[in-house]
N, C-alpha and C. Protein backbone atom coordinates (compact mmCIF):
# COMPACT_ATOMS: atom_id res chain seq x y z
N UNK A 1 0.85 -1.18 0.00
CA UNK A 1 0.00 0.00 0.00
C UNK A 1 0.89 1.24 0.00
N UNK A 2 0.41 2.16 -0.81
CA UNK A 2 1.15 3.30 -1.11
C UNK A 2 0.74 4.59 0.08
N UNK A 3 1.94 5.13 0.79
CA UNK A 3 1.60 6.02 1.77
C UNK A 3 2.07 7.11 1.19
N UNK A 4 0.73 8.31 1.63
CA UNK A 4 0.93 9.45 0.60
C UNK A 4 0.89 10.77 2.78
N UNK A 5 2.27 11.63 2.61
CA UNK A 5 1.62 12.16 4.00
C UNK A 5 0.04 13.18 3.47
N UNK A 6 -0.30 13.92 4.60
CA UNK A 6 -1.12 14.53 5.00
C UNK A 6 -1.03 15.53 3.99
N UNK A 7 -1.47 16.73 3.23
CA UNK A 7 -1.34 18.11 2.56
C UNK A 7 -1.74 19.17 4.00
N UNK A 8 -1.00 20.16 3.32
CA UNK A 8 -1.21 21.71 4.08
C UNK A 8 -3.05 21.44 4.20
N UNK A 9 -3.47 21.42 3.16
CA UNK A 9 -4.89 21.78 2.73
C UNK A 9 -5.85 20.48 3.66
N UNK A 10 -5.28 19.51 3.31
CA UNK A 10 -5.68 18.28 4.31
C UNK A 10 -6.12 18.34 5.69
N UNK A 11 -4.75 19.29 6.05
CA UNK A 11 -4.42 19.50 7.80
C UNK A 11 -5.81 20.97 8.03
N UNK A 12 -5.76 21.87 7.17
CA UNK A 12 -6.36 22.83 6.93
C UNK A 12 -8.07 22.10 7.24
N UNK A 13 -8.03 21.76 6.69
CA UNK A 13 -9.92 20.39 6.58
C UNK A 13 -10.00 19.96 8.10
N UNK A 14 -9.03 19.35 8.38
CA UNK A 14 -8.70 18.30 9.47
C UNK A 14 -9.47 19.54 10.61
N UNK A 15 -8.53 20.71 10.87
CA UNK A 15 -8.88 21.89 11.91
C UNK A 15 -10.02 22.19 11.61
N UNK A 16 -10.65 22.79 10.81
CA UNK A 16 -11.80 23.07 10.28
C UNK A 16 -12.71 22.74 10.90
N UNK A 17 -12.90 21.18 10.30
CA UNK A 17 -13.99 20.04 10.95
C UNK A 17 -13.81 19.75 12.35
N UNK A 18 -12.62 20.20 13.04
CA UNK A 18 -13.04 19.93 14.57
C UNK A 18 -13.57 20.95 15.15
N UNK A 19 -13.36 22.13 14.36
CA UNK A 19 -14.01 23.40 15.25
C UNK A 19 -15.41 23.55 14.73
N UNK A 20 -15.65 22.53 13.51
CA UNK A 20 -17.38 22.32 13.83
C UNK A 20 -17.91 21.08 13.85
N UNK A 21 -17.15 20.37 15.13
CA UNK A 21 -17.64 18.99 16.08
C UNK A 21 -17.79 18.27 14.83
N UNK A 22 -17.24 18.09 13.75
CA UNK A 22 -17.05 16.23 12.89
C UNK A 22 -16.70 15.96 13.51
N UNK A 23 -16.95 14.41 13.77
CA UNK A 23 -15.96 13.24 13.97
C UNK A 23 -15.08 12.87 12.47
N UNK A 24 -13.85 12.20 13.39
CA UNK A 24 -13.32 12.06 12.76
C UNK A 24 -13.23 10.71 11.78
N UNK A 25 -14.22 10.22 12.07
CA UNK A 25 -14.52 9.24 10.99
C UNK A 25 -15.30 10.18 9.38
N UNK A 26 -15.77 11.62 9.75
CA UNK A 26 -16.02 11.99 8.57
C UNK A 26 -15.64 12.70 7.92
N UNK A 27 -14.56 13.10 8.60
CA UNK A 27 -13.30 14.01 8.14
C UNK A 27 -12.52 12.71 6.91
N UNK A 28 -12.76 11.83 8.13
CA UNK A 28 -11.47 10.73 6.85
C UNK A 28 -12.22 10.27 5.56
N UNK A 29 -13.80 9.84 5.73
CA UNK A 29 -14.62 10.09 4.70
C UNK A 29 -14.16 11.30 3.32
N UNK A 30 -14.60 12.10 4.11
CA UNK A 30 -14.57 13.26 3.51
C UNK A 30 -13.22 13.78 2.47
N UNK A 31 -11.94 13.36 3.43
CA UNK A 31 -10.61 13.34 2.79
C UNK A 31 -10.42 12.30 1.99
N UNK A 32 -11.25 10.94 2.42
CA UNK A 32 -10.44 10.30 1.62
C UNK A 32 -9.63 9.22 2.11
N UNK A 33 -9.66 9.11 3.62
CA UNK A 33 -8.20 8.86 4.27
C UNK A 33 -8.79 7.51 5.09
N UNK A 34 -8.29 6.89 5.73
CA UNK A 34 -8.81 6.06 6.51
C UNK A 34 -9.08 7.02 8.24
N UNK A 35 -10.18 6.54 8.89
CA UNK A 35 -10.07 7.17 10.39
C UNK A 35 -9.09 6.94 11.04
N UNK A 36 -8.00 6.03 11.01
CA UNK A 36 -6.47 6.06 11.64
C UNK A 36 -5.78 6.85 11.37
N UNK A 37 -5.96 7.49 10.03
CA UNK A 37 -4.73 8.67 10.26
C UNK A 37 -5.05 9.73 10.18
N UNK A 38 -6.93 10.20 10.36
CA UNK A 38 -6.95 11.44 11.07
C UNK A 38 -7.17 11.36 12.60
N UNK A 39 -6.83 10.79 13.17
CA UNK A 39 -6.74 10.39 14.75
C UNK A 39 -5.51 9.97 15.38
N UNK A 40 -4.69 9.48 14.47
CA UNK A 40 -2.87 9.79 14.30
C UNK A 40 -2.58 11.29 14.76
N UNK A 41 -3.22 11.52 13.42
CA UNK A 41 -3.16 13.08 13.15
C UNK A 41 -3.03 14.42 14.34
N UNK A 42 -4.37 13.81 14.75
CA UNK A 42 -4.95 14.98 15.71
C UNK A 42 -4.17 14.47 17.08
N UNK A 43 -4.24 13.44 17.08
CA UNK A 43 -3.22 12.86 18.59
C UNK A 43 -1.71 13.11 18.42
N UNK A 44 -0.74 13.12 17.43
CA UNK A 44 0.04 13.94 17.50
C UNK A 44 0.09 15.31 17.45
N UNK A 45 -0.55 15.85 17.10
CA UNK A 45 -0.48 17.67 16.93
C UNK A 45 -1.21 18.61 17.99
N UNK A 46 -2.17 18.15 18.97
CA UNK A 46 -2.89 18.91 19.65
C UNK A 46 -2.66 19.64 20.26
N UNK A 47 -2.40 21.08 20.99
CA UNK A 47 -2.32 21.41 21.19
C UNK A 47 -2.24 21.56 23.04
N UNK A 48 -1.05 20.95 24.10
CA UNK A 48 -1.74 20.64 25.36
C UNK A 48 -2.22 21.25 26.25
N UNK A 49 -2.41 22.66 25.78
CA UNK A 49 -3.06 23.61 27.28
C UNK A 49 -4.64 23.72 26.89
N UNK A 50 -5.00 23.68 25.36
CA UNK A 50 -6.54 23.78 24.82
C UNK A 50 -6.84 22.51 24.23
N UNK A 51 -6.00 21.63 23.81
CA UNK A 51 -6.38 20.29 23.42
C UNK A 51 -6.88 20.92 21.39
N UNK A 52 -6.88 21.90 21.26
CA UNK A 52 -7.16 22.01 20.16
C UNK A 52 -6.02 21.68 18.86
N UNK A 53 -6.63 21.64 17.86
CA UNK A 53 -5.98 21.58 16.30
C UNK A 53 -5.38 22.16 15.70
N UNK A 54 -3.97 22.72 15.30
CA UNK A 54 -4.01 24.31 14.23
C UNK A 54 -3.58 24.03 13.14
N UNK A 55 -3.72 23.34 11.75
CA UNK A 55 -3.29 22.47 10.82
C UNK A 55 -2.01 23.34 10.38
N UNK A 56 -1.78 24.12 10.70
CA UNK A 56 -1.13 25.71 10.14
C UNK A 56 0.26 24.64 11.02
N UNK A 57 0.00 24.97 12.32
CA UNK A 57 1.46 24.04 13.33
C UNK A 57 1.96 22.97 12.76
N UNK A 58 0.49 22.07 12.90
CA UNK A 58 0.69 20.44 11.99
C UNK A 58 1.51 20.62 10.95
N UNK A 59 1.17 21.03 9.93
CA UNK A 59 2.20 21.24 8.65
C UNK A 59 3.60 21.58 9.30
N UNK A 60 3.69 22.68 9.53
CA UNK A 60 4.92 23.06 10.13
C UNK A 60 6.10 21.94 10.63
N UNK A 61 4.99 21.26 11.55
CA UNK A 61 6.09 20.51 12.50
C UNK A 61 6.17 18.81 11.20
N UNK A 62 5.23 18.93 10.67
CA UNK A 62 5.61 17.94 9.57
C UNK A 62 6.79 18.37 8.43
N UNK A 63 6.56 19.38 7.65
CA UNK A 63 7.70 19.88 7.11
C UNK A 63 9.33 19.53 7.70
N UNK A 64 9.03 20.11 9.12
CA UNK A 64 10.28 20.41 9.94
C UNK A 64 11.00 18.68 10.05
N UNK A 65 9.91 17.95 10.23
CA UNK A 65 10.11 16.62 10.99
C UNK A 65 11.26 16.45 9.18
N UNK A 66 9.99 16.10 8.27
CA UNK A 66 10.90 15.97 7.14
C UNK A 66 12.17 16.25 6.95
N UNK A 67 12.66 17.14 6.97
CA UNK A 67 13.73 17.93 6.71
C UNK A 67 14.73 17.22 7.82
N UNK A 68 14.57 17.15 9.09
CA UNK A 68 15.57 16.44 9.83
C UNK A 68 15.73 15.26 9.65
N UNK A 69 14.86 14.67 8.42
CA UNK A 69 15.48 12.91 8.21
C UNK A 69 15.94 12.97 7.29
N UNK A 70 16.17 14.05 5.94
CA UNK A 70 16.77 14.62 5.25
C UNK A 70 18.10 14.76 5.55
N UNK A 71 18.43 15.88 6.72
CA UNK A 71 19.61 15.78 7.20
C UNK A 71 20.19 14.37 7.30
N UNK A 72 19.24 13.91 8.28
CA UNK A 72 19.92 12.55 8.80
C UNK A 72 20.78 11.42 8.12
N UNK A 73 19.87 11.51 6.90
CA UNK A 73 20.39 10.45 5.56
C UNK A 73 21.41 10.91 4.96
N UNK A 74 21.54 12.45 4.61
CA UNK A 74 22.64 13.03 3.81
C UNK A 74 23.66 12.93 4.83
N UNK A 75 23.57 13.33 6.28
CA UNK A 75 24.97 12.99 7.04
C UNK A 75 25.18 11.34 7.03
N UNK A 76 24.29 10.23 6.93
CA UNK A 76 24.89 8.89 7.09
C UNK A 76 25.23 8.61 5.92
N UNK A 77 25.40 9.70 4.74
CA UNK A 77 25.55 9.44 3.71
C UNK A 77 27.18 9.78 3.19
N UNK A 78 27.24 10.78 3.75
CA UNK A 78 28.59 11.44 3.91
C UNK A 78 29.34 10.39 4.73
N UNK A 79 29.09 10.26 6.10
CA UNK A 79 30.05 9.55 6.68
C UNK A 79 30.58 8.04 5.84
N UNK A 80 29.78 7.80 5.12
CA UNK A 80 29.59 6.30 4.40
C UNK A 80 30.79 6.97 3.85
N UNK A 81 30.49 7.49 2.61
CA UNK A 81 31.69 7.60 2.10
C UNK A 81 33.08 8.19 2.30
N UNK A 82 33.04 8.96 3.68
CA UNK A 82 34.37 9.21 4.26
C UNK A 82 34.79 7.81 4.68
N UNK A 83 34.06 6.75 5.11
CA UNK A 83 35.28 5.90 4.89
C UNK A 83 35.31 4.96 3.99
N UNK A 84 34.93 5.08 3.10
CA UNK A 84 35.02 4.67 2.08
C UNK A 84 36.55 5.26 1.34
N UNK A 85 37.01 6.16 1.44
CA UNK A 85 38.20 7.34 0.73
C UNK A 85 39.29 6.47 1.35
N UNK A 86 39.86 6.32 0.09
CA UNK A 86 41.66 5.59 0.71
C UNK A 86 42.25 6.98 1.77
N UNK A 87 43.34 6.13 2.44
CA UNK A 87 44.09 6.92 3.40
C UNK A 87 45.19 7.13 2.56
């Protein structure tokens, strides 16, 4: 099965529909998505002093997350081939 992440616009829906009480079984309807990963979703990103949604953050901290496994690979990538290099 092909995993596609979340869109800006997705996360955007996701907030939306909680600030007018969907469940999230019809959000995932609605997206498209299965109800596991808008409940993934919302259980990673909430917000802990209001418990609320801001798809605006979500993205953010998804972007961000991206980008540091980015790093991660290009540095285990580098080190690979530093020793790889004759002495």
């Amino acid at each position: 099965m092909l995993y596609h992440q979340l869109t800006q616009e997705e996360r955007y829906l996701i907030a939306g529909g909680r600030r007018l009480l969907r469940s999230q079984r019809e959000l995932a309807e609605e997206l498209g998505r299965a109800p596991s990963t808008i409940s993934r979703e919302v259980r990673r990103n909430v917000t802990p002093h209001d418990g609320g949604y801001r798809g605006e953050k979500a993205h953010g901290y998804a972007v961000a997350s991206g980008l540091a496994q980015v790093r991660k690979l290009e540095a285990g990538t580098m080190a690979e081939q530093r020793m790889k290099l004759p002495s």
